[in-house]
Protein backbone atom coordinates (compact mmCIF):
# COMPACT_ATOMS: atom_id res chain seq x y z
CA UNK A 1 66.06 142.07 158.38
CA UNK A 2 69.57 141.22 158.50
CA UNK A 3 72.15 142.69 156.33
CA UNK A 4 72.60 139.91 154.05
CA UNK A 5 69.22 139.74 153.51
CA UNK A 6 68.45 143.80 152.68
CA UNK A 7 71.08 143.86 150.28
CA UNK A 8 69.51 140.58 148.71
CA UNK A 9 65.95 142.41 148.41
CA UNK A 10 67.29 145.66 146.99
CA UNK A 11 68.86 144.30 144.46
CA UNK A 12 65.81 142.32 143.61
CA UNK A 13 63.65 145.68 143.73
CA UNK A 14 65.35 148.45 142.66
CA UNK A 15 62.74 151.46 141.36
CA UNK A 16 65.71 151.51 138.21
CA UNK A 17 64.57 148.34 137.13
CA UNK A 18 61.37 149.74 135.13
CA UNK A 19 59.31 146.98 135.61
CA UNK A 20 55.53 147.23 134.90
CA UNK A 21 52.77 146.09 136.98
CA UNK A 22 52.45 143.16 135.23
CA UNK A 23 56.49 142.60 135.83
CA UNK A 24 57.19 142.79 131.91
CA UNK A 25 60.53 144.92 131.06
CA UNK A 26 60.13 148.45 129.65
CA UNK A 27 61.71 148.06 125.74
CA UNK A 28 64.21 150.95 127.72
CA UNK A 29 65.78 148.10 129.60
CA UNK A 30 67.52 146.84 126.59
CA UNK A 31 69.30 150.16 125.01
CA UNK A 32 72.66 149.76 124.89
CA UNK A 33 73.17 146.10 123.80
CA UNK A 34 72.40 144.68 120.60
CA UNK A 35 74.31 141.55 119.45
CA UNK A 36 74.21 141.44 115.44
CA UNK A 37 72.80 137.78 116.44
CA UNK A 38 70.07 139.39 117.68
CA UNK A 39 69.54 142.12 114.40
CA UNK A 40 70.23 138.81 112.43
CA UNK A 41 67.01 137.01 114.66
CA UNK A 42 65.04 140.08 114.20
CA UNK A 43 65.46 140.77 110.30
CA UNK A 44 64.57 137.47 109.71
CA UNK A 45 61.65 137.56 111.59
CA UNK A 46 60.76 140.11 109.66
CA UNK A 47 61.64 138.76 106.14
CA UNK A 48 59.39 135.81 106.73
CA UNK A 49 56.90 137.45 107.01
CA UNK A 50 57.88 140.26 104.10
CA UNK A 51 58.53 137.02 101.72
CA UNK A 52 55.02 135.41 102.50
CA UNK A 53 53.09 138.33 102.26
CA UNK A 54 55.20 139.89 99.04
CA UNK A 55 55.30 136.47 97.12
CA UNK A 56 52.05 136.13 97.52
CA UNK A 57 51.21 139.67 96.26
CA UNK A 58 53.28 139.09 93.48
CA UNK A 59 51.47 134.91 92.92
CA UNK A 60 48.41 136.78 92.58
CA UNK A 61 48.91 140.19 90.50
CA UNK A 62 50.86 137.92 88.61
CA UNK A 63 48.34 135.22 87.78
CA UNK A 64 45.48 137.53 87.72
CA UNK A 65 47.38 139.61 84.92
CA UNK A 66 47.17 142.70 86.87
CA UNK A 67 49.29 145.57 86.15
CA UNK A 68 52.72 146.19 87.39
CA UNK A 69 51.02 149.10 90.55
CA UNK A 70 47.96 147.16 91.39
CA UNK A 71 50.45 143.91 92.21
CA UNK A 72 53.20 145.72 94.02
CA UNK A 73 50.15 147.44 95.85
CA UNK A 74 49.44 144.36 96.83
CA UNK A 75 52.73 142.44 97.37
CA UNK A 76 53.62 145.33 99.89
CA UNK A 77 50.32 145.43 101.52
CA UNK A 78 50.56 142.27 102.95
CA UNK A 79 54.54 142.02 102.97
CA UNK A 80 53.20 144.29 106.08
CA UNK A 81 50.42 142.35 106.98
CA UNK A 82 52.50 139.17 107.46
CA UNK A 83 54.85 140.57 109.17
CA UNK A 84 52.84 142.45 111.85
CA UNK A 85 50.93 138.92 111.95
CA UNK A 86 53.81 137.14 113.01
CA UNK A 87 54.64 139.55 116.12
CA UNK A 88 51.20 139.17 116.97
CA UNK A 89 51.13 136.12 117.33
CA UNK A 90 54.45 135.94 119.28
CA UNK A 91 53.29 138.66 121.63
CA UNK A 92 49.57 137.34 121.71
CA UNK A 93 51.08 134.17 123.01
CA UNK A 94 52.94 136.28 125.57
CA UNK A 95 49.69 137.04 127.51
CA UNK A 96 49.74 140.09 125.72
CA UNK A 97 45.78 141.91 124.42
CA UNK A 98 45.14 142.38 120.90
CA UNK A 99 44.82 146.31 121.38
CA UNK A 100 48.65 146.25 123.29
CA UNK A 101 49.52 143.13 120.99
CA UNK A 102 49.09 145.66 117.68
CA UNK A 103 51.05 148.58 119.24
CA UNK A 104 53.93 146.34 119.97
CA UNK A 105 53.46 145.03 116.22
CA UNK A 106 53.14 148.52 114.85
CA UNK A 107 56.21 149.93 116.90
CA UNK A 108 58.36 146.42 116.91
CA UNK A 109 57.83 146.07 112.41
CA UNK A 110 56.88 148.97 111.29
CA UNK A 111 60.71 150.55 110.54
CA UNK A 112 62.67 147.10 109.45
CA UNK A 113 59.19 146.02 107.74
CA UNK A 114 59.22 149.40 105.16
CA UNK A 115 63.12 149.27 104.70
CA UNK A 116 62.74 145.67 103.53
CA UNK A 117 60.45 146.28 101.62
CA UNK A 118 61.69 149.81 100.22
CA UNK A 119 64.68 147.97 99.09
CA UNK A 120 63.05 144.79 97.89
CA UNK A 121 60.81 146.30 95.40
CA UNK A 122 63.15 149.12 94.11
CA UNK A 123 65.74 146.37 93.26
CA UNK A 124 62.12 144.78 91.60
CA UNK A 125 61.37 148.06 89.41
CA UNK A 126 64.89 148.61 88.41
CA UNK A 127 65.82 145.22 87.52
CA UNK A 128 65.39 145.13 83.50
CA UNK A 129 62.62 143.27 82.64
CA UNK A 130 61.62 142.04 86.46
CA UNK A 131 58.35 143.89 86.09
CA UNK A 132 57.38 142.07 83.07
CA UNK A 133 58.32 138.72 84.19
CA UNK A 134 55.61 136.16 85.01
CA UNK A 135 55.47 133.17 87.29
CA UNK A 136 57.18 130.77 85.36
CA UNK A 137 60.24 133.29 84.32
CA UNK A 138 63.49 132.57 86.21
CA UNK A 139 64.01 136.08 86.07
CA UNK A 140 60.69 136.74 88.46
CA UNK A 141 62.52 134.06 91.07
CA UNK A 142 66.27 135.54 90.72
CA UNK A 143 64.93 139.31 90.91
CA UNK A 144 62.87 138.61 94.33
CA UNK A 145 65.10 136.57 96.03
CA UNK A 146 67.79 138.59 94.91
CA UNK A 147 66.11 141.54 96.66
CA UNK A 148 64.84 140.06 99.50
CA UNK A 149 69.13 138.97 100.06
CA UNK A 150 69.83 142.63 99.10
CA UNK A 151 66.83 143.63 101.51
CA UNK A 152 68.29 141.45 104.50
CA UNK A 153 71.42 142.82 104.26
CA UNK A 154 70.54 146.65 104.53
CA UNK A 155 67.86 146.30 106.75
CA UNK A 156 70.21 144.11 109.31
CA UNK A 157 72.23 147.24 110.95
CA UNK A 158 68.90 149.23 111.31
CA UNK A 159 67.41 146.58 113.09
CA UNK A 160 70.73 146.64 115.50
CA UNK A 161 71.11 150.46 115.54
CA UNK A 162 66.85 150.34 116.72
CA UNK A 163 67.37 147.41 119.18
CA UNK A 164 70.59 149.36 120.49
CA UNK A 165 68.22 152.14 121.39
CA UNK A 166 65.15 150.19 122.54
CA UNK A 167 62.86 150.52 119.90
CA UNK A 168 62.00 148.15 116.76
CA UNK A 169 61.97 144.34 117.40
CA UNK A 170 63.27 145.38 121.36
CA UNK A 171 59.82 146.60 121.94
CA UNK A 172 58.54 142.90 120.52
CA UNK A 173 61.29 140.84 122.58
CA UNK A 174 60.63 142.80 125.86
CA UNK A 175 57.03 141.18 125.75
CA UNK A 176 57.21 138.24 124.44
CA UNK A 177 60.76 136.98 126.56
CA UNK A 178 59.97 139.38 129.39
């Protein structure tokens, strides 16, 4: 093989490059860089699917006059079962297997998903008269989306420092863009 030509192939097949068998990148290969366009991308992933599953918590505590613990219970169980949904999907769609597909989701969510909604709800409880507001209160509206804003913007840097490192939403975007 000619010069030209080695040089050409090692540089496509260098053992650094981590690549798996199935030629995806390791969540490694990304430490390092993380734009805050890409922590932007990320937390918003992830408050979709927080605001779906928490609103939706809160729609139905709310109209089912449960208590102020059964509906945040709720509104935070599937704030996290939303938002591991929508990595699924994105890393289903990727080729990937529901068993690998759920680790990714665990290991990609798990992090910006409880800071979201850690600050999200405390804002919630510690908003005067949030927890007693129903449906049709513009207090209920301002105090969620209030938090969810509040959420976005703390949760933002963690996504970057974790995507900096490899881990969080890196993990995700490594399978479904690799």
């Amino acid at each position: 093989m000619p010069h030209d030509q080695h040089a050409e192939h090692d540089q496509h097949h260098r053992p650094d490059q981590h690549h798996r068998p199935d030629h995806s990148p390791r969540p490694e290969q990304h430490r390092g860089h993380a734009s805050w366009a890409m922590a932007v991308t990320a937390t918003l992933h992830c408050l979709t699917g927080c605001a779906v599953g928490e609103i939706l918590g809160m729609v139905i505590g709310t109209a089912l006059g449960w208590g102020n613990v059964p509906t945040m219970v709720v509104a935070i169980l599937l704030a996290f079962l939303f938002g591991y949904s929508l990595t699924l999907l994105s890393v289903r769609r990727a080729g990937l297997d529901l068993r690998a597909a759920v680790k990714v989701a665990l290991a990609a969510d798990t992090v910006s998903i409880a800071v979201m909604e850690l600050v999200d709800n405390a804002i919630v409880a510690f908003t005067p008269g949030a927890m007693d507001a129903q449906l049709s209160d513009g207090l209920f509206w301002a105090t969620l989306l209030g938090g969810f804003a509040v959420a976005f913007l703390i949760t933002t840097p963690v996504n970057k420092w974790m995507i900096a490192r490899g881990k969080g939403h890196a993990v995700a975007h490594a399978h479904a863009h690799g």
